[in-house]
N, C-alpha and C. Protein backbone atom coordinates (compact mmCIF):
# COMPACT_ATOMS: atom_id res chain seq x y z
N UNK A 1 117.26 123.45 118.66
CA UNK A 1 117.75 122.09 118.51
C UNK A 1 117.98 121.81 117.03
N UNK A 2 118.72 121.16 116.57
CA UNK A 2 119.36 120.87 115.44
C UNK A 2 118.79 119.99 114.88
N UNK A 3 118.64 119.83 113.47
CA UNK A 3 117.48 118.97 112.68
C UNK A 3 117.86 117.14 113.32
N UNK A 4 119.36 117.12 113.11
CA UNK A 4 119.80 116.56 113.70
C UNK A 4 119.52 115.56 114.52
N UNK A 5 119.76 116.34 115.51
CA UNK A 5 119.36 115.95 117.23
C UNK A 5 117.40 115.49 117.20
N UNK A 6 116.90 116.19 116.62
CA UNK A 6 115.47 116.04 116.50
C UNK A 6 115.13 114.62 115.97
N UNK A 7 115.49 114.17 114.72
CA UNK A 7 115.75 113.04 114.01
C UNK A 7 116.64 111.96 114.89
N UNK A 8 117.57 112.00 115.63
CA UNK A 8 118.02 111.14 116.72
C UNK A 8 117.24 110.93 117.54
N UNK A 9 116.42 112.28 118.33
CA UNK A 9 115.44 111.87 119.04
C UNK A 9 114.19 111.28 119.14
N UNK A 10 113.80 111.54 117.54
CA UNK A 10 112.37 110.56 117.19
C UNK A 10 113.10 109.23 117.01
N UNK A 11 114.17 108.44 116.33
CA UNK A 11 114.28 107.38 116.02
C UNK A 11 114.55 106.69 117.67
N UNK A 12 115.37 107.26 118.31
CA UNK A 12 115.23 106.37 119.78
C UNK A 12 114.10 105.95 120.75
N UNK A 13 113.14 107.03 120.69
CA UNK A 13 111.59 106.74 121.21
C UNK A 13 111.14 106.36 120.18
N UNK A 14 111.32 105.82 118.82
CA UNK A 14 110.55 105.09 118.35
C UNK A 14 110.89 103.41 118.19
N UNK A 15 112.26 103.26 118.71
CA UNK A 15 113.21 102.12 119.05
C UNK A 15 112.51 101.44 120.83
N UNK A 16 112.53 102.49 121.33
CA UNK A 16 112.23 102.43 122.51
C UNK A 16 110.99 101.50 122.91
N UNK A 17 109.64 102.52 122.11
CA UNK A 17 108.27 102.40 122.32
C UNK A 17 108.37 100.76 121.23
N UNK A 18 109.16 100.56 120.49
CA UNK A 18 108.69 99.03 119.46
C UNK A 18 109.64 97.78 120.74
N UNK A 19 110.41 98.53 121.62
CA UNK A 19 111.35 97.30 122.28
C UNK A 19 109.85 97.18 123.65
N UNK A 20 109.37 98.06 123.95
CA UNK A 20 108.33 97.67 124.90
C UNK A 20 107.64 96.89 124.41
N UNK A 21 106.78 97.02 123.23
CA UNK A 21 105.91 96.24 122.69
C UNK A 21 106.23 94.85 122.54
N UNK A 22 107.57 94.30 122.41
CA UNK A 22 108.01 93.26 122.02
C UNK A 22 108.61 92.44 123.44
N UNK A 23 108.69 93.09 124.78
CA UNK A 23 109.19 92.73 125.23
C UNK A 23 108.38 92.43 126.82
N UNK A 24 107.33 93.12 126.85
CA UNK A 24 106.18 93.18 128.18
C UNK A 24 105.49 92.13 127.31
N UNK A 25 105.26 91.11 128.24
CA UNK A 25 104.51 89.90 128.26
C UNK A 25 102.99 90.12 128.53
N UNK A 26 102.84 91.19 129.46
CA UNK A 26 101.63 91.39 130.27
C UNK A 26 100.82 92.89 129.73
N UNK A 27 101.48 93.19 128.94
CA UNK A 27 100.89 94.30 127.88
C UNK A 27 99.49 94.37 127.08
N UNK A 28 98.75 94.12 127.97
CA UNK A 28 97.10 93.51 127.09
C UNK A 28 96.48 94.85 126.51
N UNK A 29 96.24 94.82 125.62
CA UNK A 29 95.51 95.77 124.90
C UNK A 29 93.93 95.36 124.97
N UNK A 30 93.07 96.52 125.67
CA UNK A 30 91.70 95.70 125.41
C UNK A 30 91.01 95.85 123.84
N UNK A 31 90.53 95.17 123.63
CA UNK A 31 89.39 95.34 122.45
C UNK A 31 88.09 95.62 122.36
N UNK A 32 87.47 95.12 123.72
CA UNK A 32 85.89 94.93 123.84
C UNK A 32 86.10 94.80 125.28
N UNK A 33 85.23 95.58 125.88
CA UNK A 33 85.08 95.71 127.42
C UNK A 33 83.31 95.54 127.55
N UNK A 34 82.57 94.71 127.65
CA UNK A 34 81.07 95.17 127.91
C UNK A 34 80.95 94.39 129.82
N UNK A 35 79.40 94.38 129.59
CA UNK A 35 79.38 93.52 130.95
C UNK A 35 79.15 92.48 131.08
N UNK A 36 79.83 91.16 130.23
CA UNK A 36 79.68 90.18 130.06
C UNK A 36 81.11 89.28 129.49
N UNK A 37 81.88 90.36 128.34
CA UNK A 37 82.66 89.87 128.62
C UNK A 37 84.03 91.09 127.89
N UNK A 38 85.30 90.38 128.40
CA UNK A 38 86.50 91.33 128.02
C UNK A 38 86.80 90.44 127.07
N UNK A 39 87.85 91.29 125.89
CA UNK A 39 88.41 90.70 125.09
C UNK A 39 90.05 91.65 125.19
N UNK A 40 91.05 90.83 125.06
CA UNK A 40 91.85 91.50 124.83
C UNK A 40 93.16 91.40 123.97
N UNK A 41 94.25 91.83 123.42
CA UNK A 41 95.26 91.24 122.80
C UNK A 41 96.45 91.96 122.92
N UNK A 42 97.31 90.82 122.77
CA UNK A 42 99.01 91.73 122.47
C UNK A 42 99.56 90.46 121.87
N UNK A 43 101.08 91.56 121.11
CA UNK A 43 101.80 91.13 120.05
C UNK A 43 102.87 90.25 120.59
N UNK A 44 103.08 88.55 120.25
CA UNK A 44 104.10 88.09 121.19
C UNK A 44 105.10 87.10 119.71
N UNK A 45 106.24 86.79 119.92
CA UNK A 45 106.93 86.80 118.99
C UNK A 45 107.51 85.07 119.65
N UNK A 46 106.54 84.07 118.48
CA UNK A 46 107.11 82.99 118.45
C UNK A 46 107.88 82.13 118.00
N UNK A 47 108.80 81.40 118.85
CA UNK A 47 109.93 81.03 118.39
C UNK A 47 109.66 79.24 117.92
N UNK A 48 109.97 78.78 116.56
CA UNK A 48 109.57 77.91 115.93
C UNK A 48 110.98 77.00 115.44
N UNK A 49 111.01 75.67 115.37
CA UNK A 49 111.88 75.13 114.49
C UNK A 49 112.77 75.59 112.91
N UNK A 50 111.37 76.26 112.52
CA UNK A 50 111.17 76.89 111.30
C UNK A 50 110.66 77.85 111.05
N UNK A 51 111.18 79.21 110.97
CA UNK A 51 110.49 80.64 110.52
C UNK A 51 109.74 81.03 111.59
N UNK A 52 110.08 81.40 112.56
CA UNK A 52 109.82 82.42 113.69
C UNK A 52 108.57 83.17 113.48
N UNK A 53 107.36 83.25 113.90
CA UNK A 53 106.37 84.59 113.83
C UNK A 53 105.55 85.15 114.90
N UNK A 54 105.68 86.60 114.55
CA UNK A 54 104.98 87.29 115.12
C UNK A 54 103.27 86.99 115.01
N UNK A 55 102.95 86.67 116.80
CA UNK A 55 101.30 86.43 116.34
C UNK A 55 100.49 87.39 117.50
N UNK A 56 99.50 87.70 117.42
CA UNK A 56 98.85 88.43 117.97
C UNK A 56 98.03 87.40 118.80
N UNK A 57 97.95 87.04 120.76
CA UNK A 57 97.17 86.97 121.13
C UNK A 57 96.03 87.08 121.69
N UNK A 58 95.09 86.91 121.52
CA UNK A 58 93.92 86.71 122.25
C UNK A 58 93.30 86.39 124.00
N UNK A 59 93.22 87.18 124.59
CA UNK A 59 92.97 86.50 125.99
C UNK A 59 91.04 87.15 126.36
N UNK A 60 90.47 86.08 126.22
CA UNK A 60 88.85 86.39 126.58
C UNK A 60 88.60 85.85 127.86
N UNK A 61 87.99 87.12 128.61
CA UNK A 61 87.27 86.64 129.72
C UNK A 61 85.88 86.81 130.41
N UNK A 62 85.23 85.85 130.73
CA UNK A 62 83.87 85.55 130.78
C UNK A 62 84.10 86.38 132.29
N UNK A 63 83.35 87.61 132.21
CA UNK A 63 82.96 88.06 133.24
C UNK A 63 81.32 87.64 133.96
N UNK A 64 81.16 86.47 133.90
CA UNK A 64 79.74 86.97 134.15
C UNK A 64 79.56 85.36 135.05
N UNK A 65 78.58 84.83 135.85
CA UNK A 65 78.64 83.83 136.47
C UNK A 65 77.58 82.80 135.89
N UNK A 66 77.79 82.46 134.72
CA UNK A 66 77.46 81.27 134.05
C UNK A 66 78.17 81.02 132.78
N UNK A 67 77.95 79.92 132.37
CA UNK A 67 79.03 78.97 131.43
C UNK A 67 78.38 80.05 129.64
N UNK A 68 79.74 80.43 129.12
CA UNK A 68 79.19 80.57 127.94
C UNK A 68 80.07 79.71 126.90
N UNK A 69 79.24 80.21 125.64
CA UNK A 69 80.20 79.41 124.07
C UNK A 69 79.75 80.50 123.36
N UNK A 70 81.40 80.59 123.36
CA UNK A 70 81.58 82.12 122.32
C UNK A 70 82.06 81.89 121.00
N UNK A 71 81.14 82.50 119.83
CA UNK A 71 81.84 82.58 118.68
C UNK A 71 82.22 83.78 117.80
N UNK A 72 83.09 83.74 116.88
CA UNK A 72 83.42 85.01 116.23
C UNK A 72 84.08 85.05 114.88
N UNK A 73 84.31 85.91 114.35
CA UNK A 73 84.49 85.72 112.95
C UNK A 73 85.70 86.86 112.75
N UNK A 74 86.81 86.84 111.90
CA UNK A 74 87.87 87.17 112.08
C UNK A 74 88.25 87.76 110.61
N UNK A 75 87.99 89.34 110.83
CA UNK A 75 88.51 89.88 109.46
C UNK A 75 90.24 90.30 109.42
N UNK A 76 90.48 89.90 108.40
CA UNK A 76 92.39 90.19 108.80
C UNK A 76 92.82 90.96 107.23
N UNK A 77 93.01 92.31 107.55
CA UNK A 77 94.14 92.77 106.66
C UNK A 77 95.74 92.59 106.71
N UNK A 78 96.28 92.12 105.56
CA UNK A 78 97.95 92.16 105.60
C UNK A 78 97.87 93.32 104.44
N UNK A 79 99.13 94.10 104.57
CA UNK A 79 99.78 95.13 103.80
C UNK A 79 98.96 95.76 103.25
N UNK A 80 97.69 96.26 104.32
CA UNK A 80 96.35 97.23 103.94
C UNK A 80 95.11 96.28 103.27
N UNK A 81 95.22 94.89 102.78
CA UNK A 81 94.40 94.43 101.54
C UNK A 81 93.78 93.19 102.73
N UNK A 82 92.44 93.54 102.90
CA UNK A 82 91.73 92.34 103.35
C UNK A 82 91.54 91.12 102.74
N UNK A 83 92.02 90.22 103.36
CA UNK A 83 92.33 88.77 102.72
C UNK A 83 90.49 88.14 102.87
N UNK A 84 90.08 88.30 103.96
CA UNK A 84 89.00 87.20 103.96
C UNK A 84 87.60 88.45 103.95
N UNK A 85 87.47 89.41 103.78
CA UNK A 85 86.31 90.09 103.79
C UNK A 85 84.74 89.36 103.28
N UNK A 86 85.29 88.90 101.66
CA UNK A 86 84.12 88.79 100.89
C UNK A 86 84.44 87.71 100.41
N UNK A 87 84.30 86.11 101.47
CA UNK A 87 84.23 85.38 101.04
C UNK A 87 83.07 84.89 101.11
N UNK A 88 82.55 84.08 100.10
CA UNK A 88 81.02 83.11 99.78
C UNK A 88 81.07 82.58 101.03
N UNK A 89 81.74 81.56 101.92
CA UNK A 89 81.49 80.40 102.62
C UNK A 89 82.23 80.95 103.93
N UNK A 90 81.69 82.49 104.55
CA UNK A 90 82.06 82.68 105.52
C UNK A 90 82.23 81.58 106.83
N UNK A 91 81.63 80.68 106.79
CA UNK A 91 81.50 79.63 108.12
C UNK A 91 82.80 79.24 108.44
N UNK A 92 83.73 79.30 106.96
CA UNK A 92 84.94 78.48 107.68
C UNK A 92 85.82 79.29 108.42
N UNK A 93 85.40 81.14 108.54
CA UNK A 93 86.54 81.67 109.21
C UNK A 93 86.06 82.00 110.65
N UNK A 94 85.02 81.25 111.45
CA UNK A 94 83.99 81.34 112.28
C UNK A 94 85.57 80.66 113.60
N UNK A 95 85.81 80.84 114.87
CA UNK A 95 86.32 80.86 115.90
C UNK A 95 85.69 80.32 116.92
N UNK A 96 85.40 79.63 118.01
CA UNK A 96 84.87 79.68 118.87
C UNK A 96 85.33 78.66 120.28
N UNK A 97 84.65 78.75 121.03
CA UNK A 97 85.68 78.72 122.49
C UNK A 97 84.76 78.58 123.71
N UNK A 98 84.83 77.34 124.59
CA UNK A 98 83.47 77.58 126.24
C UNK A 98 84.32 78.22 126.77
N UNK A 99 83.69 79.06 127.56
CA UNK A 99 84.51 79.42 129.07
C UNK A 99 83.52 79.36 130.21
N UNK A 100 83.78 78.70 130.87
CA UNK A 100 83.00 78.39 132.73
C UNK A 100 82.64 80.04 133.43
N UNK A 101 82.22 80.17 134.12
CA UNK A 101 81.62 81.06 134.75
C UNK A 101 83.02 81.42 135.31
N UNK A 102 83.04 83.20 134.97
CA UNK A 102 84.54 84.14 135.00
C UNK A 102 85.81 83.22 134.96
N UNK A 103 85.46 82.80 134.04
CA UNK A 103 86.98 81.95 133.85
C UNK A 103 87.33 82.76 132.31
N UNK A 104 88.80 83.05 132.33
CA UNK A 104 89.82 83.22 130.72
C UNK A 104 90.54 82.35 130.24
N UNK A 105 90.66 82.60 129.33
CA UNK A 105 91.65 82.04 128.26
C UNK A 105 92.40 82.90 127.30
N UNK A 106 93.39 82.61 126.85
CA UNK A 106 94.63 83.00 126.61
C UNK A 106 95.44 82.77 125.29
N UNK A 107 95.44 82.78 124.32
CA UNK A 107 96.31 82.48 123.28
C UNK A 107 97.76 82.05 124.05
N UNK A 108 98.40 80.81 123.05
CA UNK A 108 99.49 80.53 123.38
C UNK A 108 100.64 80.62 121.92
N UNK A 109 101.82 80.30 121.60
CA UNK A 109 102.30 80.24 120.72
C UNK A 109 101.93 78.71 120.04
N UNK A 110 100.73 77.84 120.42
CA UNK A 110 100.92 76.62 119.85
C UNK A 110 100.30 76.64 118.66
N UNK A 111 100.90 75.75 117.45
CA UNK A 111 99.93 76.07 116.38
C UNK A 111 98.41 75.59 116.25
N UNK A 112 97.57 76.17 115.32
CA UNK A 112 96.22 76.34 115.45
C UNK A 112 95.50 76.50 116.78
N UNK A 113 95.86 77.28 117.10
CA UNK A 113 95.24 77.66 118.22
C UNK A 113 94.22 78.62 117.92
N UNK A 114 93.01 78.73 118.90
CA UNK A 114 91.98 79.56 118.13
C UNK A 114 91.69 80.99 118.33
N UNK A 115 92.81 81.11 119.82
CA UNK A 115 93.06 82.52 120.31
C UNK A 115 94.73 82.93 119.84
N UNK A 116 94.79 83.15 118.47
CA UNK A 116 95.78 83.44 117.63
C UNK A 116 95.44 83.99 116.57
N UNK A 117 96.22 84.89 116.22
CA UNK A 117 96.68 85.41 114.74
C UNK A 117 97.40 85.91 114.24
N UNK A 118 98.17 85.05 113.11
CA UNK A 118 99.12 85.46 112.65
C UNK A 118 99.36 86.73 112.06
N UNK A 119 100.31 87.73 112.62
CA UNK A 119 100.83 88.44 112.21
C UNK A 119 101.87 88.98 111.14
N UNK A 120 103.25 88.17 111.34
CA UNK A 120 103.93 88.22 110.13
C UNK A 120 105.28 87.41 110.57
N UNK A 121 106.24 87.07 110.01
CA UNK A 121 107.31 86.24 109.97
C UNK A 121 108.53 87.06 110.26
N UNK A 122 109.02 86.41 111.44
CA UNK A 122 109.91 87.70 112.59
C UNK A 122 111.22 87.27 112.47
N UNK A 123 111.82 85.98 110.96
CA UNK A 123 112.88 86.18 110.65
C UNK A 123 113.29 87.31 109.97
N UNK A 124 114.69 87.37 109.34
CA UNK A 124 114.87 88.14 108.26
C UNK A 124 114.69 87.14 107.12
N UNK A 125 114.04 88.01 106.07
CA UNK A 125 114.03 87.59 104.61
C UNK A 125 114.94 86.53 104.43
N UNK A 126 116.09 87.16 104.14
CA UNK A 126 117.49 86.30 103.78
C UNK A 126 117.34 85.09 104.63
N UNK A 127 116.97 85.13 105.77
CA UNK A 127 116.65 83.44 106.25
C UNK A 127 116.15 82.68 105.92
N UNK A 128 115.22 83.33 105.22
CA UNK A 128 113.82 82.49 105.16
C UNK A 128 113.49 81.70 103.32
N UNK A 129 114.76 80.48 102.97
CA UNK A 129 114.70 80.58 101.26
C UNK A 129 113.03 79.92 100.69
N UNK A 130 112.91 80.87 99.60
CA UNK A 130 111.42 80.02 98.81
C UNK A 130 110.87 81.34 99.26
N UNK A 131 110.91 82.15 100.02
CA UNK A 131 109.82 83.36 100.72
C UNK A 131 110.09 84.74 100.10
N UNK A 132 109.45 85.26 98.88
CA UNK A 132 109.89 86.52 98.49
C UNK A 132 109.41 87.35 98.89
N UNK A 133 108.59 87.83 99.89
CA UNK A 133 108.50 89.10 100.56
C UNK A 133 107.62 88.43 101.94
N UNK A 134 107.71 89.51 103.05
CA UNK A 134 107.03 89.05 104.29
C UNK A 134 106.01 90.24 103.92
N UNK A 135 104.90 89.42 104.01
CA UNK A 135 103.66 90.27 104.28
C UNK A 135 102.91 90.54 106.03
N UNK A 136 102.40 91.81 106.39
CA UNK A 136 102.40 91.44 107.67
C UNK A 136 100.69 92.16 108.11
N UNK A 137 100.64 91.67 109.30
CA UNK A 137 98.92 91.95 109.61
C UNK A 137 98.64 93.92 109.83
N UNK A 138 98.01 94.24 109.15
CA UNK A 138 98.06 95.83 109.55
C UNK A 138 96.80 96.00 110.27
N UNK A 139 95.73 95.27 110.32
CA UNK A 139 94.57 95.35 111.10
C UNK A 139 94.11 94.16 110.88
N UNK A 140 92.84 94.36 111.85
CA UNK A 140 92.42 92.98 112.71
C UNK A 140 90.57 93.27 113.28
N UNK A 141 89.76 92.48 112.95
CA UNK A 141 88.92 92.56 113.63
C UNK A 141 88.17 91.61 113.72
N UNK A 142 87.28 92.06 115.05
CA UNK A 142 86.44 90.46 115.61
C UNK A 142 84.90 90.50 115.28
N UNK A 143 84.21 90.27 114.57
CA UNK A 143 83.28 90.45 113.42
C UNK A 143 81.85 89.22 113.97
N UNK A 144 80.64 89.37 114.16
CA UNK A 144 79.58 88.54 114.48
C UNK A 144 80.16 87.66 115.99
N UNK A 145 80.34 88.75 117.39
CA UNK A 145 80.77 87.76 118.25
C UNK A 145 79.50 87.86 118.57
N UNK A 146 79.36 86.32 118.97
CA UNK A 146 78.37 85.66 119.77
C UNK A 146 78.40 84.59 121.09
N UNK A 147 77.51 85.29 121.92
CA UNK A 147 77.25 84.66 123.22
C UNK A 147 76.30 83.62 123.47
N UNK A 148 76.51 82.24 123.65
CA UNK A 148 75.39 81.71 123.70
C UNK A 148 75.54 81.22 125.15
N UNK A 149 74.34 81.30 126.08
CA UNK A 149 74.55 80.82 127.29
C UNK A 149 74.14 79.19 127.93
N UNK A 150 75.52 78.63 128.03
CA UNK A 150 75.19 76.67 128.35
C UNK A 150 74.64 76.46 129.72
């Protein structure tokens, strides 16, 4: 096969595998599976008045048959460089959420929502004036989750 043809063939499965990701609604990636509760996420691309973004949701579900209040703490790298690692006044990047006995919840595209995270800005540049580069989420993690049972 011809260097060619090889190089055609990685760029179309790699066209391919990014149009799935963007385009299955129901694509949950798990994160945390125990016996109490699931966590899971996928990448959904919201459409805004102003500057379009890609956000990563959240869908947690209380497997277990009593009421909990879950909290968690949210480390986020953009373009490799952890933004909130080592901050003094960790409390303010703290998350949290009831869920009823096996009941989920779901990230939506609404803003501040607490099962969200922003990913990166899914215009083009040139759209977007005042914005000199899009920075975007390269990892993600869910840091001091806690179960408290109501």
């Amino acid at each position: 096969m011809k260097l060619e043809n090889i190089f055609l063939l990685l760029i179309t499965s790699l066209f391919l595998s990014l149009s799935v990701k963007a385009e299955n609604p129901n694509n949950w990636i798990t994160y945390l599976d125990d016996a109490n509760l699931l966590i899971e996420y996928q990448y959904q691309n919201c459409e805004y008045e102003r500057f379009d973004e890609e956000k990563i949701l959240l869908k947690i579900t209380n497997k277990i048959d009593k009421d909990i209040f879950l909290s968690w703490k949210e480390e986020l790298w953009y373009d490799q460089d952890c933004i909130n690692c080592n901050l003094e006044n960790e409390n303010e990047l703290f998350k949290s959420i009831t869920l009823k006995a096996n009941q989920f919840k779901e990230g939506t595209c609404e803003r501040n929502n607490p099962l969200t995270i922003f990913s990166k800005f899914s215009e083009r540049l040139i759209d977007m004036p005042g914005v000199g580069k899009i920075v975007e989420l390269t990892k993600f993690e869910l840091k001091k989750i806690k179960i408290s049972y109501e």
